[in-house]
Protein backbone atom coordinates (compact mmCIF):
# COMPACT_ATOMS: atom_id res chain seq x y z
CA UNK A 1 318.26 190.20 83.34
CA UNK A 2 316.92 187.56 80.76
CA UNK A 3 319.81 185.51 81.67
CA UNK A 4 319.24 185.61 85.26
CA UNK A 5 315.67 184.47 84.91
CA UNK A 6 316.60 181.71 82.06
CA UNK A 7 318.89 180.41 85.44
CA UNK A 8 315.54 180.69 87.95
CA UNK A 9 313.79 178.48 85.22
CA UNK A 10 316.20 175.94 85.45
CA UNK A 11 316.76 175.85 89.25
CA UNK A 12 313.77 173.39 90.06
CA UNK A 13 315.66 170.60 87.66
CA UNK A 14 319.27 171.72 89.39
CA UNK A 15 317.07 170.82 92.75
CA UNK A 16 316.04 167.36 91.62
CA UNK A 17 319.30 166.81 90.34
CA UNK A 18 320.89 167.66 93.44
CA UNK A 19 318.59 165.54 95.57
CA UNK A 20 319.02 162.55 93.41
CA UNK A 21 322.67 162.91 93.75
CA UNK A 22 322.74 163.41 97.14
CA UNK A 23 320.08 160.50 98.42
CA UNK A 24 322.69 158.12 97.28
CA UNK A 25 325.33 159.84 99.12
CA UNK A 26 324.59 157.60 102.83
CA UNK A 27 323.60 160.91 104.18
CA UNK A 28 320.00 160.94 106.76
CA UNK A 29 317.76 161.37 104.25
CA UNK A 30 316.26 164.36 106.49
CA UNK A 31 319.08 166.54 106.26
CA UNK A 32 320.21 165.85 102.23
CA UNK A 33 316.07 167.38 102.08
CA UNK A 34 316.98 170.29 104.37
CA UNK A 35 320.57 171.11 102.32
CA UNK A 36 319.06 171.24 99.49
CA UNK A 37 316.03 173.14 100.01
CA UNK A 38 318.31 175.74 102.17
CA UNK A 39 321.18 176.07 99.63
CA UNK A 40 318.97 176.73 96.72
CA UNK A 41 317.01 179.40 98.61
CA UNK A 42 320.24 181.06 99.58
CA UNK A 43 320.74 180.71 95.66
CA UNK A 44 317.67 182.18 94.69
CA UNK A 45 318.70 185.10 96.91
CA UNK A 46 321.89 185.55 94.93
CA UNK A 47 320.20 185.30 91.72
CA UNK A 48 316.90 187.94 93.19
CA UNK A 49 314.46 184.80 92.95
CA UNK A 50 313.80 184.02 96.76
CA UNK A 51 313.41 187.36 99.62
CA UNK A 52 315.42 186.54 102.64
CA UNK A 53 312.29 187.25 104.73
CA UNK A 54 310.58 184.41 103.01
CA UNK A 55 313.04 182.41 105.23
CA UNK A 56 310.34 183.39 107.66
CA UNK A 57 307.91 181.22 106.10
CA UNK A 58 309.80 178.15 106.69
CA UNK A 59 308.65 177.60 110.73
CA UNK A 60 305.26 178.46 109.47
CA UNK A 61 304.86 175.93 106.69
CA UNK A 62 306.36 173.34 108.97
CA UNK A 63 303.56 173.94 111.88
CA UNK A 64 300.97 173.84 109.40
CA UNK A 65 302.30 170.86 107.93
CA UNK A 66 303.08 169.08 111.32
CA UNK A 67 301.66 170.57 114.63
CA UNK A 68 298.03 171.25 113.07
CA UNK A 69 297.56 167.67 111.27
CA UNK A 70 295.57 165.41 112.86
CA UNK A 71 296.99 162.83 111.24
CA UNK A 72 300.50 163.13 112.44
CA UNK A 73 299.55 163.65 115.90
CA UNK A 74 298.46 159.29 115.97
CA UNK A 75 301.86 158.86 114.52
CA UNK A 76 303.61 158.43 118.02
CA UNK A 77 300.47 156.03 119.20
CA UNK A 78 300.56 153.99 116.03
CA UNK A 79 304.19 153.23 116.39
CA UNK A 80 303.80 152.61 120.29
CA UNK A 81 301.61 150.20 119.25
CA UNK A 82 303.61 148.38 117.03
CA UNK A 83 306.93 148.40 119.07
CA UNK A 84 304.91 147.41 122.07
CA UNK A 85 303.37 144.16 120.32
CA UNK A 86 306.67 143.75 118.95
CA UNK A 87 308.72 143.85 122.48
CA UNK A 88 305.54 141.79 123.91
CA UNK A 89 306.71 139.05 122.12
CA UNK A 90 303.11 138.53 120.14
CA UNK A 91 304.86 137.99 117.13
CA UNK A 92 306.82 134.78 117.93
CA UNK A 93 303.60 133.16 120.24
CA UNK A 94 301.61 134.06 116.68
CA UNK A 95 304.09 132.23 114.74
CA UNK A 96 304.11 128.78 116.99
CA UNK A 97 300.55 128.87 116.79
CA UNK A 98 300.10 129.51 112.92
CA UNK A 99 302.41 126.42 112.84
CA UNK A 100 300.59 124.19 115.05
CA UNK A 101 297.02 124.81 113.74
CA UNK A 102 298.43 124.38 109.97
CA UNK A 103 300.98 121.52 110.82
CA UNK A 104 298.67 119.33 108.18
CA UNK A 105 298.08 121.08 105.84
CA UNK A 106 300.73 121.02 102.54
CA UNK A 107 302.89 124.05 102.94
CA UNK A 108 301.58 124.74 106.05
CA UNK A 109 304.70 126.49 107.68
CA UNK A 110 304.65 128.77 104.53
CA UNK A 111 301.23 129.39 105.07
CA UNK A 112 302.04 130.37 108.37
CA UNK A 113 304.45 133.04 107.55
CA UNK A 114 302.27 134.45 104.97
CA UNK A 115 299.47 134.29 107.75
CA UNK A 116 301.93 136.00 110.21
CA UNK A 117 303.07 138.69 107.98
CA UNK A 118 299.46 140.00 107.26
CA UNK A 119 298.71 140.51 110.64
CA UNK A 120 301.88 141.34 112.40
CA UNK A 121 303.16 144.25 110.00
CA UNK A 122 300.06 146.55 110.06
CA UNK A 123 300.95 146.46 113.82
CA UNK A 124 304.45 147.50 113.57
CA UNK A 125 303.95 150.05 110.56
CA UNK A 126 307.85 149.40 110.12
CA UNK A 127 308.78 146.42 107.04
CA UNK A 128 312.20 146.50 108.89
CA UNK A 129 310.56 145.13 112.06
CA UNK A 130 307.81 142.78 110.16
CA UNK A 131 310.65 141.19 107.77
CA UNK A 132 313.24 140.81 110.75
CA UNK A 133 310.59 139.16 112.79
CA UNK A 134 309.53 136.64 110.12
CA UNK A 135 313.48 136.24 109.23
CA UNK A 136 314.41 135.49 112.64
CA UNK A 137 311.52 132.91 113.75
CA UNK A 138 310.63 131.22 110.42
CA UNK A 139 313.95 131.25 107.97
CA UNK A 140 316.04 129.45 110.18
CA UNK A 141 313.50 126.44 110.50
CA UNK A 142 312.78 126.57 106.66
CA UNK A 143 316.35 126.17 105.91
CA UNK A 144 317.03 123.13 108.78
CA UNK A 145 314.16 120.88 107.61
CA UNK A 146 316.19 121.52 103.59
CA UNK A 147 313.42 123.89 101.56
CA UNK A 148 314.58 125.64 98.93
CA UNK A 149 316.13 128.59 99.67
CA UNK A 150 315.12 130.76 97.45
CA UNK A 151 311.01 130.16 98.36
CA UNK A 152 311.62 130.57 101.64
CA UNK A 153 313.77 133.86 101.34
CA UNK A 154 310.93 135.29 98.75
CA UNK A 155 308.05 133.99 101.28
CA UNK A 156 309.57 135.86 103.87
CA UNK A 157 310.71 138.67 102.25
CA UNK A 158 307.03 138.87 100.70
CA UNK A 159 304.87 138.05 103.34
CA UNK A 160 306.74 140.98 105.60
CA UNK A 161 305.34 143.27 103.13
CA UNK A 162 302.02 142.39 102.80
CA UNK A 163 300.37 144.24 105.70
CA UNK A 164 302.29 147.66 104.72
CA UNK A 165 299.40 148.05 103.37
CA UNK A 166 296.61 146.17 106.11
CA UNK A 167 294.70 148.64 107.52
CA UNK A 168 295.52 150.07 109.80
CA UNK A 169 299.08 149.89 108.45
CA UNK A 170 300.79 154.03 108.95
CA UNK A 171 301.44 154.49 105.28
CA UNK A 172 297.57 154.41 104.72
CA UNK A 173 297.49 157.62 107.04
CA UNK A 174 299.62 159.46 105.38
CA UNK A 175 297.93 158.73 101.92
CA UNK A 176 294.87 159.46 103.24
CA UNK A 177 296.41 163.15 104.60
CA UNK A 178 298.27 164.20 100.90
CA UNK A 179 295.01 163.19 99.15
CA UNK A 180 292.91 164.58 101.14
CA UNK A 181 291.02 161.42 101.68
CA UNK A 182 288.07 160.14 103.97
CA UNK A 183 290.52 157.89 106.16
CA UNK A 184 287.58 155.31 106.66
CA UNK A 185 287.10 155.10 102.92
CA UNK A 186 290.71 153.98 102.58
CA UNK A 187 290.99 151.72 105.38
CA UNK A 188 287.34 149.87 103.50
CA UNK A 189 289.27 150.35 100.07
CA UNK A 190 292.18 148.68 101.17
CA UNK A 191 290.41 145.43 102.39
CA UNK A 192 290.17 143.52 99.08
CA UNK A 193 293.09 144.19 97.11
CA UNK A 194 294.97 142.62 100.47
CA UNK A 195 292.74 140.31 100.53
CA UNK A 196 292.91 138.80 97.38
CA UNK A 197 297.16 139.59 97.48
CA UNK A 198 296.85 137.31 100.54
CA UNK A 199 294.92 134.35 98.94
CA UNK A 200 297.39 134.60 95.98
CA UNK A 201 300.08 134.35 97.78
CA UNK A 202 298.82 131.70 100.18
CA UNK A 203 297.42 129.63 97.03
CA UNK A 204 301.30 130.15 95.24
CA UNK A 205 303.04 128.26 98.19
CA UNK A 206 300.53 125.95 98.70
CA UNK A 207 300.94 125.33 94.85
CA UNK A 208 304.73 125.23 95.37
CA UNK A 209 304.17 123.01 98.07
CA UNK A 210 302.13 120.54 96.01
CA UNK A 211 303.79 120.53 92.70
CA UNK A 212 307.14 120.84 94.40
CA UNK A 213 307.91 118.04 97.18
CA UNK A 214 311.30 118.31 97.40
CA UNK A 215 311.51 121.83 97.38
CA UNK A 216 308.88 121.96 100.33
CA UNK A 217 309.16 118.80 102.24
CA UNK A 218 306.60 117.58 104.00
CA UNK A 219 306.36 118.74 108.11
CA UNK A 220 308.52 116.64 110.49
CA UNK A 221 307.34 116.18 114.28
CA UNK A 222 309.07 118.29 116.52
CA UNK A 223 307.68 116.32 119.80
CA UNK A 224 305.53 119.42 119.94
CA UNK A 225 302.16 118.27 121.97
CA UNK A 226 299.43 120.89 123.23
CA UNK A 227 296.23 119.84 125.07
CA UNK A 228 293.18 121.66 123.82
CA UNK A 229 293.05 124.31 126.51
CA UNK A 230 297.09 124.78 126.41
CA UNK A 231 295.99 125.54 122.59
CA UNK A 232 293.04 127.94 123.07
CA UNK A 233 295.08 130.07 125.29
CA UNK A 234 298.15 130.34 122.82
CA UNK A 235 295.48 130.86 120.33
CA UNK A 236 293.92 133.93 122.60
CA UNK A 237 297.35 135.41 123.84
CA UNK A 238 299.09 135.54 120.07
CA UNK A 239 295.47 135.60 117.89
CA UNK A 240 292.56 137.05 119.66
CA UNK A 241 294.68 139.65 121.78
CA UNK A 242 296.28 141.30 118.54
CA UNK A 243 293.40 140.84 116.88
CA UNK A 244 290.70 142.55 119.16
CA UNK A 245 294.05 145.60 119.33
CA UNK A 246 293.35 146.19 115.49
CA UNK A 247 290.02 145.51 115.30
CA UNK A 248 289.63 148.30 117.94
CA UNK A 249 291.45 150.86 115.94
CA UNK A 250 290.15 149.70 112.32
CA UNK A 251 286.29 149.84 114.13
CA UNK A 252 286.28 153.36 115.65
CA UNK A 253 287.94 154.95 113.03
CA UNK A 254 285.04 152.75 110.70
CA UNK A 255 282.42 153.47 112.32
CA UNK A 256 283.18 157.59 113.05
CA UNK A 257 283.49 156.64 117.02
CA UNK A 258 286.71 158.27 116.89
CA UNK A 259 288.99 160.50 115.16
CA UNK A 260 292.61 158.65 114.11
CA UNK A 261 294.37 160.78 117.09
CA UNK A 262 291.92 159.21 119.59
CA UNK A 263 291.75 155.93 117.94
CA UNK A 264 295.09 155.41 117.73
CA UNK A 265 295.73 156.37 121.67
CA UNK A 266 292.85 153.68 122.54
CA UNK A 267 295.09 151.12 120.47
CA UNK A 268 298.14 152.33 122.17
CA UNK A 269 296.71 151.72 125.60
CA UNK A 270 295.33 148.52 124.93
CA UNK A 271 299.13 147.16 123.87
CA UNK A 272 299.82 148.07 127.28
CA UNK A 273 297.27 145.92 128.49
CA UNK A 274 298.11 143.58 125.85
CA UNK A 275 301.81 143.38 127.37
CA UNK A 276 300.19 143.25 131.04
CA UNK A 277 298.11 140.26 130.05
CA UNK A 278 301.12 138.02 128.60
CA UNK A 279 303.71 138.92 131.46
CA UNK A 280 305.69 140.91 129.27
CA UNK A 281 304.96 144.11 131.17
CA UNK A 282 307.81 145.90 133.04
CA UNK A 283 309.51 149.21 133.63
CA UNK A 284 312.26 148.29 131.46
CA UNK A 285 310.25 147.14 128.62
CA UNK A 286 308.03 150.05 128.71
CA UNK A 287 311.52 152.11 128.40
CA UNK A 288 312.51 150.13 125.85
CA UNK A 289 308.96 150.79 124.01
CA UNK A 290 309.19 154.61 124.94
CA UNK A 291 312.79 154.99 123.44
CA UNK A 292 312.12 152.84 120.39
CA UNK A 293 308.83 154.94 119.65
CA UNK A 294 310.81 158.51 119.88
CA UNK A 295 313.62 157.35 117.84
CA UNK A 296 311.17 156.04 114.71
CA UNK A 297 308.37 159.17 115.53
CA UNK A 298 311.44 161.39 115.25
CA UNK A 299 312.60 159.89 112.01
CA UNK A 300 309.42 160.53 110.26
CA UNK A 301 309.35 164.30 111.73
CA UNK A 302 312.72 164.68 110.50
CA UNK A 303 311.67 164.10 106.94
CA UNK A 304 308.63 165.15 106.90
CA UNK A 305 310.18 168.98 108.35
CA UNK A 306 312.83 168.50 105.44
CA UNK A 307 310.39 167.66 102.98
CA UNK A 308 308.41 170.51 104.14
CA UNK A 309 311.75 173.09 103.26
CA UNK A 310 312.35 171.41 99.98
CA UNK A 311 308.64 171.18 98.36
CA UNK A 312 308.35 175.27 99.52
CA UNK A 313 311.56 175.95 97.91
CA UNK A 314 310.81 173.76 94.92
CA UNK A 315 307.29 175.19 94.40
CA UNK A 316 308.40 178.75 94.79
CA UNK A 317 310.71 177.98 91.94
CA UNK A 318 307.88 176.78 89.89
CA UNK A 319 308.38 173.12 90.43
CA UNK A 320 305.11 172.09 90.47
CA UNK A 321 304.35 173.84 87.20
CA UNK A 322 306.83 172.07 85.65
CA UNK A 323 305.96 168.84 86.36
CA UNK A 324 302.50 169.28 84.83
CA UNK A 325 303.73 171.04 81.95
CA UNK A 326 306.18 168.16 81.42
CA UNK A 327 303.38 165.30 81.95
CA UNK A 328 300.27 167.54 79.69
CA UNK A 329 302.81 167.67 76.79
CA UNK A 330 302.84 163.89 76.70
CA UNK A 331 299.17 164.98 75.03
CA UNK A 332 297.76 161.19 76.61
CA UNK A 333 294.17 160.82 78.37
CA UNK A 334 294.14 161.08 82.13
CA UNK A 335 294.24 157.18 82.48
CA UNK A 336 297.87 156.89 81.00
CA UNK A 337 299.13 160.32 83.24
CA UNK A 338 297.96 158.10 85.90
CA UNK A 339 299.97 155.23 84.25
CA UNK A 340 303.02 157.64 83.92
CA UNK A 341 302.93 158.62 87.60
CA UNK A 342 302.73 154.65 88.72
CA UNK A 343 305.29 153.82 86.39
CA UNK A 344 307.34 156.86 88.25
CA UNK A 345 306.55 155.08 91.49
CA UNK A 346 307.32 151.51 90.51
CA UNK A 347 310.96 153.15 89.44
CA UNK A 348 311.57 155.10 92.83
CA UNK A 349 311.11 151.88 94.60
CA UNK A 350 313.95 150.51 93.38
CA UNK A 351 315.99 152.68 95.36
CA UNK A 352 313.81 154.86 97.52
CA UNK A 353 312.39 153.76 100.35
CA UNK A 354 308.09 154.07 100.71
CA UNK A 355 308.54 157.57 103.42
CA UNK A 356 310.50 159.35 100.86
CA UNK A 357 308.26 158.54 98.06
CA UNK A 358 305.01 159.69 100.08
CA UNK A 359 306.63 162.86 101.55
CA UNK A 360 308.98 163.97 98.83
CA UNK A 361 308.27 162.64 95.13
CA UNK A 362 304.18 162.10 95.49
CA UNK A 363 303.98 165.87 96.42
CA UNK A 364 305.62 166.76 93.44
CA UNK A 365 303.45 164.70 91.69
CA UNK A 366 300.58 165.63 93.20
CA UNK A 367 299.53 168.75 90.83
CA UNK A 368 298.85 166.35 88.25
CA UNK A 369 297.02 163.60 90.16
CA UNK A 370 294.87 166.51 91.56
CA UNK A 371 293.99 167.17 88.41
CA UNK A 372 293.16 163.91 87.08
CA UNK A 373 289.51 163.46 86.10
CA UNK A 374 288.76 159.91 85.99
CA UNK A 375 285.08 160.44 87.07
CA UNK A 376 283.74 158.31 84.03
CA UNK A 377 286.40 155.48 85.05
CA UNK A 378 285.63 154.61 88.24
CA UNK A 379 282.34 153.12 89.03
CA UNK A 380 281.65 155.27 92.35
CA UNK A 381 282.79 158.65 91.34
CA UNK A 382 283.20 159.85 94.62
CA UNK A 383 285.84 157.71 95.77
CA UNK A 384 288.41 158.47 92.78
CA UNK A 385 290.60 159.60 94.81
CA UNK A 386 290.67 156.46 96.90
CA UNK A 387 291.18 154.25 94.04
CA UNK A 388 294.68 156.43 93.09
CA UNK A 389 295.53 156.14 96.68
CA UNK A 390 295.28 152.34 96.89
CA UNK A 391 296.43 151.51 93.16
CA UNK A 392 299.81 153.72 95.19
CA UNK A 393 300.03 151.85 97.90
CA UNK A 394 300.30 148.80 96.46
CA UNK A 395 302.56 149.81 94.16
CA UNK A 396 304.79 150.75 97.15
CA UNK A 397 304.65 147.90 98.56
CA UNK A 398 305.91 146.76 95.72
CA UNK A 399 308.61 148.73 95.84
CA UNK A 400 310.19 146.75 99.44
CA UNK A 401 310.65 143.77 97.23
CA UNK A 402 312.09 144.88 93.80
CA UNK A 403 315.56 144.44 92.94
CA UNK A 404 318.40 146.08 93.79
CA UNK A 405 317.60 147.63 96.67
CA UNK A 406 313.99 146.40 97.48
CA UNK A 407 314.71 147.04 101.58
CA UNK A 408 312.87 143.77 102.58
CA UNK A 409 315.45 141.85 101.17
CA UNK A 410 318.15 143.33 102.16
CA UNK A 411 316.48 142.37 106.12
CA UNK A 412 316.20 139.31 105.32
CA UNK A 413 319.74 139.25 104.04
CA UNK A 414 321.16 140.71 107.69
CA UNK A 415 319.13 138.62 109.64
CA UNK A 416 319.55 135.24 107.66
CA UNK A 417 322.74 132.67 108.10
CA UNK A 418 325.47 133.65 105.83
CA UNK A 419 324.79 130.68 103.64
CA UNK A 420 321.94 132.14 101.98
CA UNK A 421 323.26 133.82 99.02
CA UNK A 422 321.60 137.67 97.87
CA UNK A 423 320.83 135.83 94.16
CA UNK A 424 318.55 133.23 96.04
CA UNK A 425 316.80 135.89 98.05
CA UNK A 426 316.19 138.23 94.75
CA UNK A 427 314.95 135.04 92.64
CA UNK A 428 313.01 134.09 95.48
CA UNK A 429 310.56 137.49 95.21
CA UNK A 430 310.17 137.71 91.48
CA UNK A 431 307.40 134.84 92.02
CA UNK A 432 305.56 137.64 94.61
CA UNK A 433 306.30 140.38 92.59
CA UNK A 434 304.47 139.03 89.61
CA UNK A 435 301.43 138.23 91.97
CA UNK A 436 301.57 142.16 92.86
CA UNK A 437 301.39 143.37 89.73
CA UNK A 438 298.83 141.16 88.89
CA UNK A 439 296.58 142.43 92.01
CA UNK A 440 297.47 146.13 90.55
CA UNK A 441 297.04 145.29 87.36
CA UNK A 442 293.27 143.74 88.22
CA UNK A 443 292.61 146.90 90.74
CA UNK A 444 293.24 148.91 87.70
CA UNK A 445 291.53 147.54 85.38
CA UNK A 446 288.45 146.80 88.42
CA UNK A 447 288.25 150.14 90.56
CA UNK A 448 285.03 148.33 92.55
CA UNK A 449 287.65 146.17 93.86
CA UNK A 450 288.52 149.26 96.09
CA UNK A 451 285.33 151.44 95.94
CA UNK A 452 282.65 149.11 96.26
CA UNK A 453 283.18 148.87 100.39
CA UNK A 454 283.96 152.68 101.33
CA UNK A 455 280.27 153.45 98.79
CA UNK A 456 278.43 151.09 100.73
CA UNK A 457 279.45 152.26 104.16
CA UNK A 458 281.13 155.47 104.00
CA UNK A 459 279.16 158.69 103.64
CA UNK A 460 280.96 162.08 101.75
């Protein structure tokens, strides 16, 4: 008997073991989650741990998790929105325009995808999408007028990234859901770390730009002319349009007008105007749209129901109370768990992708960040908890751009001409990456970075 229940004890390691093994096996990530949480339950059957009838728990756990969150029911309009914008063809009409209003400035066409990338990826909620984009419109033009390749690469790759975490980027959805967070107060938390990641990385190209002539030549005319009024409406079809889209969302939620779900389908049905008011509107791109949005939407339900069966089968195991025991007997102050569990982040980004992290390893985690008292820390006690989420989110976003398989450069290695070489692309981020930590390191050390906003507006 004492042997059986020494093997129970060990079965929530054998289940991170497994899963670690098998993530790296090519397999949907969805079903390796499912496998594993289903063959250890049928284990802890054998071994007298796990009741076959608590198989009956599973379709239960997954509607509560799913079909009675608010949260995931915007899912399907946030991504709408996004591929919509995207198949509207927004994202290139932003990108001449960035170009033409910055054509004088030093570095302006780095600028411009920097510019691009903050407002374009909140929309699309996908890097993939953001990071093709840029790579396909901007990398090719970089390259032909000789900068190096290595800055361009890392601005791209970078500037992709950046509005992962722009309200009212997905990811900030779900952190808001597993923390239990005031959605508003994140969105208002967010706004200054991204800001000040954006002026850094605007003020490191222009920099480059300055200090390094050759490496950034100056602009050439392309025979490009625009009358002022041919201007203004470019400027309101790839600026304003987008712009008033998220504003719209980022307001109501604000401003308690709406909830996310109803938010979210306002947003949704303003891309279609969007689309109808730049002649991109048709039956087959609204198919396109449609099929694009089930295949991502279903994707995220996929892992999110195999997630579901894992955490249940890893808890019941007494996952969860292993974790904390592991992290207490470190015997460190709440500010360096906290440390520990970033650290644990920054790592899983090397090879995870940012939906695994949030929907696997942060609800492991998240027995020992619920228990974090950091009251005395942060200058607006209240709003803790948004401070943790935000210090996470940048440090996933970190995650798309750090070596070896940050996913935003591997886009921009499968859109970009075979010339460019995978060395180039990974020297070209460390540059950004340092700027990141730097912005986490400062939100650390300066919670009112993130709290001040969501105090002053946001009521508990």
């Amino acid at each position: 008997m004492s042997a059986a229940v020494d093997v129970v004890s060990l079965l929530p390691i054998a289940m991170l073991v497994a899963l670690v093994a098998l993530l790296f096996s090519g397999f949907p990530v969805a079903f390796v989650l499912i496998g594993v949480g289903s063959s250890f339950a049928f284990l802890g059957i054998a071994l007298s741990a796990f009741s076959p009838a608590q198989f009956a728990i599973f379709p239960l756990r997954i509607i509560g998790t799913v079909a009675e969150n608010n949260i995931f029911a915007a899912v399907p309009m946030l991504v709408f929105m996004g591929v919509g914008l995207e198949r509207s063809g927004i994202g290139q009409e932003m990108f001449a325009c960035m170009r033409i209003l910055l054509r004088r400035v030093p570095g302006g066409l780095l600028v411009s995808v920097v510019l691009v990338g903050l407002v374009f990826a909140p929309t699309t909620g996908m890097v993939g999408a953001s990071v093709g984009l840029l790579t396909a419109l901007a990398l090719p033009i970089m390259l032909a007028e000789r900068y190096d390749p290595a800055l361009a690469a890392g601005t791209v790759a970078a500037s992709g990234t950046i509005g992962i975490v722009m309200p009212p980027a997905v990811m900030l959805f779900f952190l808001a859901d597993l923390f239990g967070a005031n959605v508003a107060a994140i969105f208002l938390g967010a706004l200054v770390p991204v800001g000040l990641l954006s002026v850094l990385f605007v003020a490191y190209v222009a920099a480059r730009a300055v200090l390094d002539p050759v490496g950034v030549p100056r602009p050439k005319a392309d025979g490009t002319t625009l009358s002022w009024s041919e201007l203004a409406a470019l400027s309101a079809r790839s600026l304003v349009l987008p712009g008033l889209v998220l504003a719209l969302l980022f307001a109501s939620i604000i401003a308690g007008w709406a909830t996310p779900v109803e938010s979210s389908s306002v947003a949704a049905a303003a891309t279609v105007l969007v689309m109808a008011l730049n002649r991109s509107l048709s039956v087959a791109a609204v198919k396109d749209v449609i099929l694009k949005t089930a295949r991502i939407t279903a994707m995220v339900f996929a892992i999110v129901v195999g997630a579901t069966v894992f955490s249940f089968c890893f808890r019941l195991y007494g996952g969860d109370d292993l974790i904390v025991a592991l992290l207490r007997d470190l015997g460190v102050g709440d500010l360096a768990l906290l440390a520990a569990v970033m650290a644990v982040v920054f790592f899983l980004g090397f090879f995870l992708d940012w939906i695994e992290i949030v929907f696997v390893s942060l609800p492991i985690m998240m027995p020992v960040l619920g228990k974090l008292d950091l009251s005395a820390y942060v200058a607006q006690p209240g709003f803790a908890t948004t401070w943790i989420a935000i210090l996470l989110a940048l440090n996933l976003q970190t995650s798309f751009l750090t070596p070896p398989f940050g996913f935003a450069l591997f886009f921009v290695k499968g859109s970009a001409p075979s010339s460019l070489g995978m060395g180039e692309i990974y020297r070209g981020v460390l540059p950004f990456i340092a700027i990141e930590l730097l912005v986490i390191g400062a939100v650390a050390l300066f919670p009112a970075l993130v709290t001040w906003l969501p105090a002053r507006y946001v009521q508990l």
